[in-house]
N, C-alpha and C. Protein backbone atom coordinates (compact mmCIF):
# COMPACT_ATOMS: atom_id res chain seq x y z
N UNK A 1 122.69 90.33 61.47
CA UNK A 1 121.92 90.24 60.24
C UNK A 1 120.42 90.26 60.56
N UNK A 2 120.03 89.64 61.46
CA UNK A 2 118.66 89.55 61.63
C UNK A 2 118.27 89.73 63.38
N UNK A 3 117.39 90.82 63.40
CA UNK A 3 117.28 91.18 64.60
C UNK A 3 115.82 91.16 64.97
N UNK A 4 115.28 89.60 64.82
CA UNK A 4 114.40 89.44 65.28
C UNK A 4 114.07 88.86 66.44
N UNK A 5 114.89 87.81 66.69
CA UNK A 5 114.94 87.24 67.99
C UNK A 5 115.06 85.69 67.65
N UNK A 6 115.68 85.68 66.79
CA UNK A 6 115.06 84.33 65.84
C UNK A 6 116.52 83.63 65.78
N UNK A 7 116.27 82.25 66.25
CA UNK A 7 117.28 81.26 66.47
C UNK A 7 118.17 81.01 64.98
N UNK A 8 119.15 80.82 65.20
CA UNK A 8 120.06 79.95 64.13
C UNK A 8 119.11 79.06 63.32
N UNK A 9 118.68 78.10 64.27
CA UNK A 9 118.44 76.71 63.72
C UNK A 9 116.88 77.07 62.90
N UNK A 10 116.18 78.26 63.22
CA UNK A 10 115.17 78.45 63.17
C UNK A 10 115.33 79.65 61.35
N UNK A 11 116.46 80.16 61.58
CA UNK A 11 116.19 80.44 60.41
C UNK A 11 116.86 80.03 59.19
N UNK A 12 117.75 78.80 59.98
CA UNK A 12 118.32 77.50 58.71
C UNK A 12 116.63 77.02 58.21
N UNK A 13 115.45 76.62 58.97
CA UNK A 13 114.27 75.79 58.78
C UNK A 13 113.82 76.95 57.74
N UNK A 14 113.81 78.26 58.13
CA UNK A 14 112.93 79.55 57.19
C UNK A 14 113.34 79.65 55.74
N UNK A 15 114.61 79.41 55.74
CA UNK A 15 115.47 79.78 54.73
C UNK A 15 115.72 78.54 54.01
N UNK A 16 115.36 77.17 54.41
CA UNK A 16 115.48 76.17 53.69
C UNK A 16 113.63 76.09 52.68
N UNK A 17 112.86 76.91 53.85
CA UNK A 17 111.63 76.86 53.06
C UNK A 17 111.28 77.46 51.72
N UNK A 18 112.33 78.64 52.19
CA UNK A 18 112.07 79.72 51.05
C UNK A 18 113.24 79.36 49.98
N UNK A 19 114.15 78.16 50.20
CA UNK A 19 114.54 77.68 48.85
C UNK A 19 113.91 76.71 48.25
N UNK A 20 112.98 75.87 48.90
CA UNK A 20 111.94 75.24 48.60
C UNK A 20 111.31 76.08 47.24
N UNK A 21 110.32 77.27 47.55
CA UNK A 21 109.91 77.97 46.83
C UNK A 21 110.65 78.37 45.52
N UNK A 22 111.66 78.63 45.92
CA UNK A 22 112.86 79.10 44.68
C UNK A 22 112.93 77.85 43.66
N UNK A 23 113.40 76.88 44.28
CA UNK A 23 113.66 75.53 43.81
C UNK A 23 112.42 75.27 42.71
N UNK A 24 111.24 75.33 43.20
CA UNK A 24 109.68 75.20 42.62
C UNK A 24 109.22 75.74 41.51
N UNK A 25 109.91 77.15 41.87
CA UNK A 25 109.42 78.17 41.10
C UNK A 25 110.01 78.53 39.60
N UNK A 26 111.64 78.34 40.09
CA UNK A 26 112.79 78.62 39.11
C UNK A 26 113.25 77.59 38.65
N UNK A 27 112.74 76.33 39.48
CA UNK A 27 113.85 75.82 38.67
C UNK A 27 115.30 75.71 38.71
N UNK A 28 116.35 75.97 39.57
CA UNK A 28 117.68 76.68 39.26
C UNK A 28 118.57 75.37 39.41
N UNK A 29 117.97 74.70 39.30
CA UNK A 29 118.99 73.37 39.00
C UNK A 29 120.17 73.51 38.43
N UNK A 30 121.72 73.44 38.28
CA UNK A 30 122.40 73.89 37.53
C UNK A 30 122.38 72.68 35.78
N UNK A 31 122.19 74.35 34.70
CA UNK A 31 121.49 73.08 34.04
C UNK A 31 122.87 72.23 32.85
N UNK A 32 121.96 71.53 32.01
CA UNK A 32 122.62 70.53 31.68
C UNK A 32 122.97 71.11 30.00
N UNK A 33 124.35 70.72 29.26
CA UNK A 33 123.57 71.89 28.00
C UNK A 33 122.75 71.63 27.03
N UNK A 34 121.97 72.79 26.87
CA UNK A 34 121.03 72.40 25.88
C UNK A 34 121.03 72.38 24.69
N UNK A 35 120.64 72.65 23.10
CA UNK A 35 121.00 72.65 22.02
C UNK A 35 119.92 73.65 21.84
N UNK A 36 120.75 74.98 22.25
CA UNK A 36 120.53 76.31 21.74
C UNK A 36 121.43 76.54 20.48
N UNK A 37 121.90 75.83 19.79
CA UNK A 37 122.80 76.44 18.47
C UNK A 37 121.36 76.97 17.46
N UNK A 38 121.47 76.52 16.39
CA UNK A 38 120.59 76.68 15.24
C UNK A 38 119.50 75.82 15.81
N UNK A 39 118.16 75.89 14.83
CA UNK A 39 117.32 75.00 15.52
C UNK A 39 117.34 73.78 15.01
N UNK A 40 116.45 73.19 15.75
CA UNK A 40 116.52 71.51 15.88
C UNK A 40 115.27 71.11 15.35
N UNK A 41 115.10 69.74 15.58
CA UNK A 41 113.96 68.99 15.53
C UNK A 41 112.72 69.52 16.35
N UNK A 42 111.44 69.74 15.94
CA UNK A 42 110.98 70.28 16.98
C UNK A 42 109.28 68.67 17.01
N UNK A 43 109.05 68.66 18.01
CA UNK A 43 108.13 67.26 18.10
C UNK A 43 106.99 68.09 18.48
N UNK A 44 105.92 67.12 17.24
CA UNK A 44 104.76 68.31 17.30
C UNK A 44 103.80 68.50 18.12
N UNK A 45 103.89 67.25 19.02
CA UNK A 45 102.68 66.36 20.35
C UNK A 45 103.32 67.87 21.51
N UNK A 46 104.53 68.59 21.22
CA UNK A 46 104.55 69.50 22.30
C UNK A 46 103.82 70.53 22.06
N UNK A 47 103.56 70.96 20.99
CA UNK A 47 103.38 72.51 20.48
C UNK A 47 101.88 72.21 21.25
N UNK A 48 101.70 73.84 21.99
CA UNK A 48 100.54 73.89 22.43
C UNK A 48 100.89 74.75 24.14
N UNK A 49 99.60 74.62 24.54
CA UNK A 49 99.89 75.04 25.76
C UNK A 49 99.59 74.48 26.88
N UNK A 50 100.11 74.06 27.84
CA UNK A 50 100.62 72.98 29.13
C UNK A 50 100.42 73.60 30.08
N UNK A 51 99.67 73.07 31.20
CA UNK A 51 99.38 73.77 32.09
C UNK A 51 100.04 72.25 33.58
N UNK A 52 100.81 73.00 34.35
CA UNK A 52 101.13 72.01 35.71
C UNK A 52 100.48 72.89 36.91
N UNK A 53 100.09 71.62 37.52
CA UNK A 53 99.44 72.41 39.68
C UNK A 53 100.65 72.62 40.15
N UNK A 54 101.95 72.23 40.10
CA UNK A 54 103.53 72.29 41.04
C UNK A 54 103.43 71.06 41.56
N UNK A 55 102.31 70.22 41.58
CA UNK A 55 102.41 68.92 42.48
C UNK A 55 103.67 67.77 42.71
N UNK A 56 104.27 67.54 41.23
CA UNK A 56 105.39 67.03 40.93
C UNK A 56 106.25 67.75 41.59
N UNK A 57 106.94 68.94 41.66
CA UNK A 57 108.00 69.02 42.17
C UNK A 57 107.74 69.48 44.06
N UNK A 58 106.74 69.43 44.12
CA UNK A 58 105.92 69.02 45.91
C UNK A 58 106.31 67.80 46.15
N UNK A 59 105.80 67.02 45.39
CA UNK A 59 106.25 65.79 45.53
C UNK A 59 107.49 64.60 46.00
N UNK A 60 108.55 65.90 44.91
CA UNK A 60 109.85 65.43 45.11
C UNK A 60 110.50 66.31 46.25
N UNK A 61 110.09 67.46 46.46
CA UNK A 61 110.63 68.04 47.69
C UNK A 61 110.38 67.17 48.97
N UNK A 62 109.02 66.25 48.81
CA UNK A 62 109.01 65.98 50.25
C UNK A 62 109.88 64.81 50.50
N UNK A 63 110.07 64.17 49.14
CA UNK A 63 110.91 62.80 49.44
C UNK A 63 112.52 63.35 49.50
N UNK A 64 112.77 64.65 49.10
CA UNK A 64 114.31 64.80 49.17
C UNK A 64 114.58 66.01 49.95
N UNK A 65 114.32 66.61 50.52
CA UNK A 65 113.93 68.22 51.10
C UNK A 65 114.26 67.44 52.75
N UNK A 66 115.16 68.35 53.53
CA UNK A 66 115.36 67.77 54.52
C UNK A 66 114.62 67.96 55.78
N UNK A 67 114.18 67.35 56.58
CA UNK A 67 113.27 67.35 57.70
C UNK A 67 113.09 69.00 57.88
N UNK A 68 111.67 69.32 58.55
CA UNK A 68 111.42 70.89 58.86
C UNK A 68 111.29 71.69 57.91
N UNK A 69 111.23 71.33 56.41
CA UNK A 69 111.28 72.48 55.55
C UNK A 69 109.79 72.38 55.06
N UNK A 70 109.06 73.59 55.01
CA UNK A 70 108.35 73.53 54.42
C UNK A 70 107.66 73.73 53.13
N UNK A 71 106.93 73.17 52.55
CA UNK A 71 106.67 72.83 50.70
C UNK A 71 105.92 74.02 50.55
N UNK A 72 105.62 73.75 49.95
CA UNK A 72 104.87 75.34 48.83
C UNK A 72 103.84 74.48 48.90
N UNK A 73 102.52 75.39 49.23
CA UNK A 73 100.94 74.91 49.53
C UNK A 73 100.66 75.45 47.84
N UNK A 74 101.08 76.18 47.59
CA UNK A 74 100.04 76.45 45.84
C UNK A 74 101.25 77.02 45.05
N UNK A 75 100.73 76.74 44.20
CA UNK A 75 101.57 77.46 42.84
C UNK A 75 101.25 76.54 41.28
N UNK A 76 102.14 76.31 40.73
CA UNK A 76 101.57 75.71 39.23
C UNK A 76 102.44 76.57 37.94
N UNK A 77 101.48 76.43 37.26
CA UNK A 77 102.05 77.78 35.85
C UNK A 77 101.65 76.77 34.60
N UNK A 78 101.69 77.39 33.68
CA UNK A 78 101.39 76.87 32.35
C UNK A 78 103.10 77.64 31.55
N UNK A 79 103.51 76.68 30.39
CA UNK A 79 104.51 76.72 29.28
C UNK A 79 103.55 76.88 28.05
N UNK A 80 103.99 77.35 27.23
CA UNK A 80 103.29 77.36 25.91
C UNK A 80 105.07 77.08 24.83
N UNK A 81 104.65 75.90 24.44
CA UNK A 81 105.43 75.65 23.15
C UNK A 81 104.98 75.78 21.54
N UNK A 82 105.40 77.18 21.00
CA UNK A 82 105.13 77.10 19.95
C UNK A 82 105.49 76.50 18.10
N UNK A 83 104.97 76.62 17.48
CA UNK A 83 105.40 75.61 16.15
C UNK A 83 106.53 76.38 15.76
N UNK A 84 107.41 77.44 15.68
CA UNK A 84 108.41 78.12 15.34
C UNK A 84 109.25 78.23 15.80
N UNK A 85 109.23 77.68 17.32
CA UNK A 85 110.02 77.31 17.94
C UNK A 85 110.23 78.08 19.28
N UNK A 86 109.48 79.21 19.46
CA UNK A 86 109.76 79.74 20.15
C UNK A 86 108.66 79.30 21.93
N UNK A 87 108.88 79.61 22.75
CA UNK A 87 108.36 79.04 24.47
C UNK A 87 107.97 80.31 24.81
N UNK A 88 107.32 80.39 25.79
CA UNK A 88 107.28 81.72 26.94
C UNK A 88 106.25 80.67 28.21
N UNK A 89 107.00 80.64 29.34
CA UNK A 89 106.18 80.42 30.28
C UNK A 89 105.99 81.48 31.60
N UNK A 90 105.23 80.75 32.64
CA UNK A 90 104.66 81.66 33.61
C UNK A 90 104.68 80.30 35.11
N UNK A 91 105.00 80.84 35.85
CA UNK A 91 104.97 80.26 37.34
C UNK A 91 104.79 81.38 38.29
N UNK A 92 103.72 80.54 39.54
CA UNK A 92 103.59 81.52 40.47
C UNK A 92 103.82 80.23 41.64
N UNK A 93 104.12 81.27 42.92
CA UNK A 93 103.45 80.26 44.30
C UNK A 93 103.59 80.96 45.56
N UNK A 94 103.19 79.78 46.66
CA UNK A 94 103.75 80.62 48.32
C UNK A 94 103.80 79.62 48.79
N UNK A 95 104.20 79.92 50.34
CA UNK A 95 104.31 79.03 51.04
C UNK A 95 104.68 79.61 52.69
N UNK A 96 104.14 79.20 53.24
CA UNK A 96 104.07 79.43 54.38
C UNK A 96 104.34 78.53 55.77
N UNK A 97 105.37 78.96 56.41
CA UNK A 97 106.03 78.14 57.91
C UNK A 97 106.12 78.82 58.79
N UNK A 98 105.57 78.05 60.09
CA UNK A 98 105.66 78.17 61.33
C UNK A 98 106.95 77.19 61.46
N UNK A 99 107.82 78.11 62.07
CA UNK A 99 109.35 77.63 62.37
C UNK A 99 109.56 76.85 63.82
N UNK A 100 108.63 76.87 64.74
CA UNK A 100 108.17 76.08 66.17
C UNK A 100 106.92 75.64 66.63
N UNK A 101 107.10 75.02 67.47
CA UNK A 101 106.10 74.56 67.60
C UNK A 101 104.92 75.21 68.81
N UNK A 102 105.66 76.76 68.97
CA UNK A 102 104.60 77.56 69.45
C UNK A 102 103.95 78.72 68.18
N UNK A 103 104.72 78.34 66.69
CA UNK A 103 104.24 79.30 65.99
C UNK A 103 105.01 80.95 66.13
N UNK A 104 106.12 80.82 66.97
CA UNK A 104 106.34 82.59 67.36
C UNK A 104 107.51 82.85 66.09
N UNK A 105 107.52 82.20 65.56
CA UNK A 105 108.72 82.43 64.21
C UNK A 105 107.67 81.93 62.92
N UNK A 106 107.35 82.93 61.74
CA UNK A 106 106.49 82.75 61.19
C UNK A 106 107.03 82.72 59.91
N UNK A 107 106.99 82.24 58.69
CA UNK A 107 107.52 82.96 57.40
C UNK A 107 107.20 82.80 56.25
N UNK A 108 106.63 83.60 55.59
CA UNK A 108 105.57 83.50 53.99
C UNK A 108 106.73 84.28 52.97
N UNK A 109 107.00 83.23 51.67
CA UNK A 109 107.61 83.45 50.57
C UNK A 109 106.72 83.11 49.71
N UNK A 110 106.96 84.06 48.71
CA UNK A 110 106.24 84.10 47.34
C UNK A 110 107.25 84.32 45.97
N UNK A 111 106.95 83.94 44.92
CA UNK A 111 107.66 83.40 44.09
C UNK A 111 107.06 83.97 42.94
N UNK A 112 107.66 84.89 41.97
CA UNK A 112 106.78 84.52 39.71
C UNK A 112 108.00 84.29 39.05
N UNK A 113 107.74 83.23 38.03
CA UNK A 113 108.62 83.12 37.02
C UNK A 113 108.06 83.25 35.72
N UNK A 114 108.72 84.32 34.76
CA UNK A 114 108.77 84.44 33.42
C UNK A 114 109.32 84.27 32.55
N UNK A 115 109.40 83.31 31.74
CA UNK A 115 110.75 83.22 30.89
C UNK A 115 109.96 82.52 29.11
N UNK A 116 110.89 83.84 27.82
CA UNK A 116 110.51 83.29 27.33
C UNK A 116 112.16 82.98 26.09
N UNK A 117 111.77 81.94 25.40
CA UNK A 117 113.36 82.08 24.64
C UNK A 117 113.02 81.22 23.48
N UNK A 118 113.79 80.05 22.97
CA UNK A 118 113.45 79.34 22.23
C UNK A 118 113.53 77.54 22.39
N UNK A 119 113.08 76.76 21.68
CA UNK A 119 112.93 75.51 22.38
C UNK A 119 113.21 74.74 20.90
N UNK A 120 113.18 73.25 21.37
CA UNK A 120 113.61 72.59 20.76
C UNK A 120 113.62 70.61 21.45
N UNK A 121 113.61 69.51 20.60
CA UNK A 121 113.27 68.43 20.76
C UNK A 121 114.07 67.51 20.06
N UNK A 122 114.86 66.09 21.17
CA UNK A 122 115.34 65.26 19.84
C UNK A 122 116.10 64.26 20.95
N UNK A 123 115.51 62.79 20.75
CA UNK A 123 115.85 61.26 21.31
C UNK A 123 115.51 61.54 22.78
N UNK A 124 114.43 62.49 23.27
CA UNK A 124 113.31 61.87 24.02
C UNK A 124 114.30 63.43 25.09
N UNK A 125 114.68 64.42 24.91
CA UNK A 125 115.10 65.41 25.55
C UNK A 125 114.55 66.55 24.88
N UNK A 126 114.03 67.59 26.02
CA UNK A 126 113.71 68.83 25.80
C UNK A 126 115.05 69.71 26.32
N UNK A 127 115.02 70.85 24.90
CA UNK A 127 116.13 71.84 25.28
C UNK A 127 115.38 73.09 25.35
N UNK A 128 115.40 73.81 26.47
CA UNK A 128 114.97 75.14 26.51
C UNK A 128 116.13 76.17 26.82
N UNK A 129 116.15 77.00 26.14
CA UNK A 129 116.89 77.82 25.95
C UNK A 129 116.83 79.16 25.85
N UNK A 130 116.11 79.76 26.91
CA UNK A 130 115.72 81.31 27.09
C UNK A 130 116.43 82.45 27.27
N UNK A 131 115.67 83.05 26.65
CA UNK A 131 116.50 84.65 26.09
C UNK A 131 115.78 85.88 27.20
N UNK A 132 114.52 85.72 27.82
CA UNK A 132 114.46 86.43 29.29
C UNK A 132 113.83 85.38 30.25
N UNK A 133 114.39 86.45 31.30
CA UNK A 133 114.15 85.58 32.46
C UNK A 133 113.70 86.70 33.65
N UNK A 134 112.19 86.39 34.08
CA UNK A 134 112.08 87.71 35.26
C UNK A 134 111.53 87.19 36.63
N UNK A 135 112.21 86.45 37.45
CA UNK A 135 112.26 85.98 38.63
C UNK A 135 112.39 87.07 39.58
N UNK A 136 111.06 87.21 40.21
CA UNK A 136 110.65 87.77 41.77
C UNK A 136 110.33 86.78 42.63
N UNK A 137 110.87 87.46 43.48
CA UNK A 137 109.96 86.58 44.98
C UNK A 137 110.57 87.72 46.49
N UNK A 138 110.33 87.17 47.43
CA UNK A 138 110.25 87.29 48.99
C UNK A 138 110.23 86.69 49.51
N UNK A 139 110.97 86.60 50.90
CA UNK A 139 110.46 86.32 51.87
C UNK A 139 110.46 86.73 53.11
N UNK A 140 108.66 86.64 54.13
CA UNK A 140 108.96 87.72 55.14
C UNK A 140 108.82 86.82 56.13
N UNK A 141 110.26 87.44 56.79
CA UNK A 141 110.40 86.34 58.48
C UNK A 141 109.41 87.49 59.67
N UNK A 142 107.98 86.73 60.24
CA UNK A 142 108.33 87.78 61.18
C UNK A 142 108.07 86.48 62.71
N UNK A 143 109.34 87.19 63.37
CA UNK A 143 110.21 86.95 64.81
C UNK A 143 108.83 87.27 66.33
N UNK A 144 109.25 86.67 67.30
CA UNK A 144 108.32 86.96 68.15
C UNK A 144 108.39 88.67 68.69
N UNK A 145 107.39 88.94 69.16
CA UNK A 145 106.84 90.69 69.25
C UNK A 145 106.57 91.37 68.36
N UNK A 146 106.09 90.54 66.63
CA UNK A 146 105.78 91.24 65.69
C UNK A 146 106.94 91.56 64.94
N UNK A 147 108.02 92.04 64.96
CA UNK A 147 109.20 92.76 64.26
C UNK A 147 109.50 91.27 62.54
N UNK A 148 109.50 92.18 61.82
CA UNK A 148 109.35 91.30 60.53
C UNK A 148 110.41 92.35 59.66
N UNK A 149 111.37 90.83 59.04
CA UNK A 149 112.48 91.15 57.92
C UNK A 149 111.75 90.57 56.67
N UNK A 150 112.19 91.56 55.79
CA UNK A 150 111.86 91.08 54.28
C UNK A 150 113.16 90.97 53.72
N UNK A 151 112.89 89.84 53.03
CA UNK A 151 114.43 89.60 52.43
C UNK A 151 113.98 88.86 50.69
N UNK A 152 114.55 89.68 49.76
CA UNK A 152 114.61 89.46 48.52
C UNK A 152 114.82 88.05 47.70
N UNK A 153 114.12 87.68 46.76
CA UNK A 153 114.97 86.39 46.15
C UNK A 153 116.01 86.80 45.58
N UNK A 154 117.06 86.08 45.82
CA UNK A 154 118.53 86.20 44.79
C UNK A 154 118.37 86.11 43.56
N UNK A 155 118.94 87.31 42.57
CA UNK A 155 118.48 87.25 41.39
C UNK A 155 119.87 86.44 40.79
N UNK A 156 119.08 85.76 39.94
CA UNK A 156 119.98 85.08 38.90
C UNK A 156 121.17 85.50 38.05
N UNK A 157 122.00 85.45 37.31
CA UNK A 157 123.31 86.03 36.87
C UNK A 157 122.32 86.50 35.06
N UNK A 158 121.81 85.43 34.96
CA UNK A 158 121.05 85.61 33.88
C UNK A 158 120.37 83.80 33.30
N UNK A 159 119.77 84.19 32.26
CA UNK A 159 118.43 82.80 32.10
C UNK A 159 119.21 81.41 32.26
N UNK A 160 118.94 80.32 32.38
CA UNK A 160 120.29 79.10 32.21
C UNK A 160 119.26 78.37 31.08
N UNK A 161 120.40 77.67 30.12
CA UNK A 161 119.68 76.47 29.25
C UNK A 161 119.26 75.17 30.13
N UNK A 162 118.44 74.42 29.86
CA UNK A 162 118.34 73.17 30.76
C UNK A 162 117.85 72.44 29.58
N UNK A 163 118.37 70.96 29.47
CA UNK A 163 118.06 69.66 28.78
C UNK A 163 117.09 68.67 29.64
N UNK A 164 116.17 68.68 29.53
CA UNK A 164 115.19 67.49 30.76
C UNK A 164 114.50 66.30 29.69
N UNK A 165 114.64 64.91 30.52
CA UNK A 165 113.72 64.17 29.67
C UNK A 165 112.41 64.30 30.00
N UNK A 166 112.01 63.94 28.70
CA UNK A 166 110.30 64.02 28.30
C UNK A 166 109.58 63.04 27.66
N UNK A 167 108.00 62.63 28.11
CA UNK A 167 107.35 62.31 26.95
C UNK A 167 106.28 62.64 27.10
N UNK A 168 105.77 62.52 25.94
CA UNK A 168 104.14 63.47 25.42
C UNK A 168 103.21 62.52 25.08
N UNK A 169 102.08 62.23 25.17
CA UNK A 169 100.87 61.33 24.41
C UNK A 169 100.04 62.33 24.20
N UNK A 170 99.43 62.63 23.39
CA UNK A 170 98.26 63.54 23.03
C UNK A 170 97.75 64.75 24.08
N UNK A 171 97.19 64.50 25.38
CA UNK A 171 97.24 65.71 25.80
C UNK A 171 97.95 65.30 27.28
N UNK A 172 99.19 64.76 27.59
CA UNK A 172 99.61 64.60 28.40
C UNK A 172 101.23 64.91 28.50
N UNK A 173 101.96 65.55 29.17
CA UNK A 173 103.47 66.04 29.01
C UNK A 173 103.72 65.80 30.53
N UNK A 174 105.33 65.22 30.52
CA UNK A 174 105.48 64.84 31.57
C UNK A 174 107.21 64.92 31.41
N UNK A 175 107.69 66.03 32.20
CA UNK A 175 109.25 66.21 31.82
C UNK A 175 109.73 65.41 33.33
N UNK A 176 111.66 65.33 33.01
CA UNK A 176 111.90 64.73 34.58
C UNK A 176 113.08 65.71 34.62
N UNK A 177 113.36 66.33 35.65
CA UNK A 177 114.60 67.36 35.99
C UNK A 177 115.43 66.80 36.71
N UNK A 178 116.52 66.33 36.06
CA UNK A 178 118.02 65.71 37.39
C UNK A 178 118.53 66.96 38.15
N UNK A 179 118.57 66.63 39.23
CA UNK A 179 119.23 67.43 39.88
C UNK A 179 120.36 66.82 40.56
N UNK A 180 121.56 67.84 40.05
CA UNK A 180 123.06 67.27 40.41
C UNK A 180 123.23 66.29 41.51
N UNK A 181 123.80 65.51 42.10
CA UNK A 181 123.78 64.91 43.85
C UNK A 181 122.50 63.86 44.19
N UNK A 182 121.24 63.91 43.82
CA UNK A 182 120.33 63.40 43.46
C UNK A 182 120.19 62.09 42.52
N UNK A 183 119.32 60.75 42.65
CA UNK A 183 119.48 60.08 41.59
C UNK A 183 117.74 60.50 41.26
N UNK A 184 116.81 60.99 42.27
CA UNK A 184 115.54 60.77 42.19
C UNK A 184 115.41 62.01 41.32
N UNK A 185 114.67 62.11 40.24
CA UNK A 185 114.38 62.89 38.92
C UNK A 185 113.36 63.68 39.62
N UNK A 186 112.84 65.36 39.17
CA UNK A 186 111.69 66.02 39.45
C UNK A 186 110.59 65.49 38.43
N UNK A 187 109.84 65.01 38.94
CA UNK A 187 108.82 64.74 37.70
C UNK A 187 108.09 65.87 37.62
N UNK A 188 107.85 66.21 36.50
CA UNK A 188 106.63 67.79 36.28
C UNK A 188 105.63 66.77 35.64
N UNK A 189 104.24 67.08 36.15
CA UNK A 189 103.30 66.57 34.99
C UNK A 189 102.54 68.04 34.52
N UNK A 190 102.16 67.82 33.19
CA UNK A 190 101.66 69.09 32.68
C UNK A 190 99.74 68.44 31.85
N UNK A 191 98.67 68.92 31.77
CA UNK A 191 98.13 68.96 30.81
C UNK A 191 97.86 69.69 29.71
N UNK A 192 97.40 69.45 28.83
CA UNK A 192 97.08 70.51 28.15
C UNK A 192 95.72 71.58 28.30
N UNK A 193 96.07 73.01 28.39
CA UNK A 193 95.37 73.57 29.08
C UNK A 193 93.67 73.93 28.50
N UNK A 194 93.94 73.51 27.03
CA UNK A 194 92.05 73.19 27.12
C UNK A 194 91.49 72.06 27.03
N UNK A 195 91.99 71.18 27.86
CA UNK A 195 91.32 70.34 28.33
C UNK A 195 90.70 70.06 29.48
């Protein structure tokens, strides 16, 4: 599969990084269901547009992410929740690992997420429920003597609903994402973006 010169263990560390990124980016938590039927309650402290650095789910990668993997140095994105109910957000990032500790195994993944669908609010849970979804990314291993594999993000089957708790104060949003196996929640913090 890979004919770079590049150890097992070395590209379990590459490949745990670049789900790092995925994880960050997408989101792919398997989700919980949401209340995509007809619409719902919608809470008005959301409507607007939210902007996060990725710091929160940096955060939680480092406390649950297993030794050697490395976090995503940048990324972020802003959500926009509108009064009709409808969402569209945006995520970007990268991240970059040296797989030893001479540096000869190198590997930069990059990540965008687009998704827009419809949303909805009710006893302190957000349901998002999107109708597209356009997840890119990469990642390029390159092996000692230069020789470099690019290898694709796995595309999704199609968008997933997710239910996350939330709360809002005026210009502050702050969702938590369970992830299955996990008791420690992703915290996202968001502001609002003209502020």
């Amino acid at each position: 599969m890979f004919r770079l010169g590049i150890g097992q263990r070395a590209v379990g560390r590459t490949a745990g990084s670049f789900a790092a990124v995925w994880l960050l980016f997408g989101y792919t938590a398997p989700s919980v269901v949401a209340e995509c039927g007809e619409a719902r309650a919608i809470d008005e402290c959301l409507v607007g547009e939210w902007r996060s650095d990725g710091s929160g789910a940096a955060e939680w990668m480092k406390r649950n992410m297993p030794p050697g993997i490395s976090i995503p140095q940048s990324g972020g994105g802003t959500i926009v929740f509108d009064a009709d109910g409808t969402y569209r957000s945006s995520r970007s990032g990268e991240a970059t690992h040296a797989t030893d500790a001479g540096g000869r195994v190198q590997a930069r993944a990059t990540a965008t997420n687009e998704t827009r669908g419809r949303w909805s609010s009710s006893d302190g849970q957000l349901h998002l429920c999107p109708e597209m979804q356009d997840m890119q990314g990469e990642m390029r291993i390159k092996g000692p003597g230069g020789n470099e594999q690019v290898i694709p993000m796995p595309k999704e089957a199609g968008p997933r609903q997710m239910t996350q708790a939330y709360t809002c104060a005026d210009r502050e949003l702050e969702t938590q994402i369970t992830i299955p196996g996990i008791a420690d929640p992703m915290v996202i913090r968001y502001v609002r973006a003209d502020s």
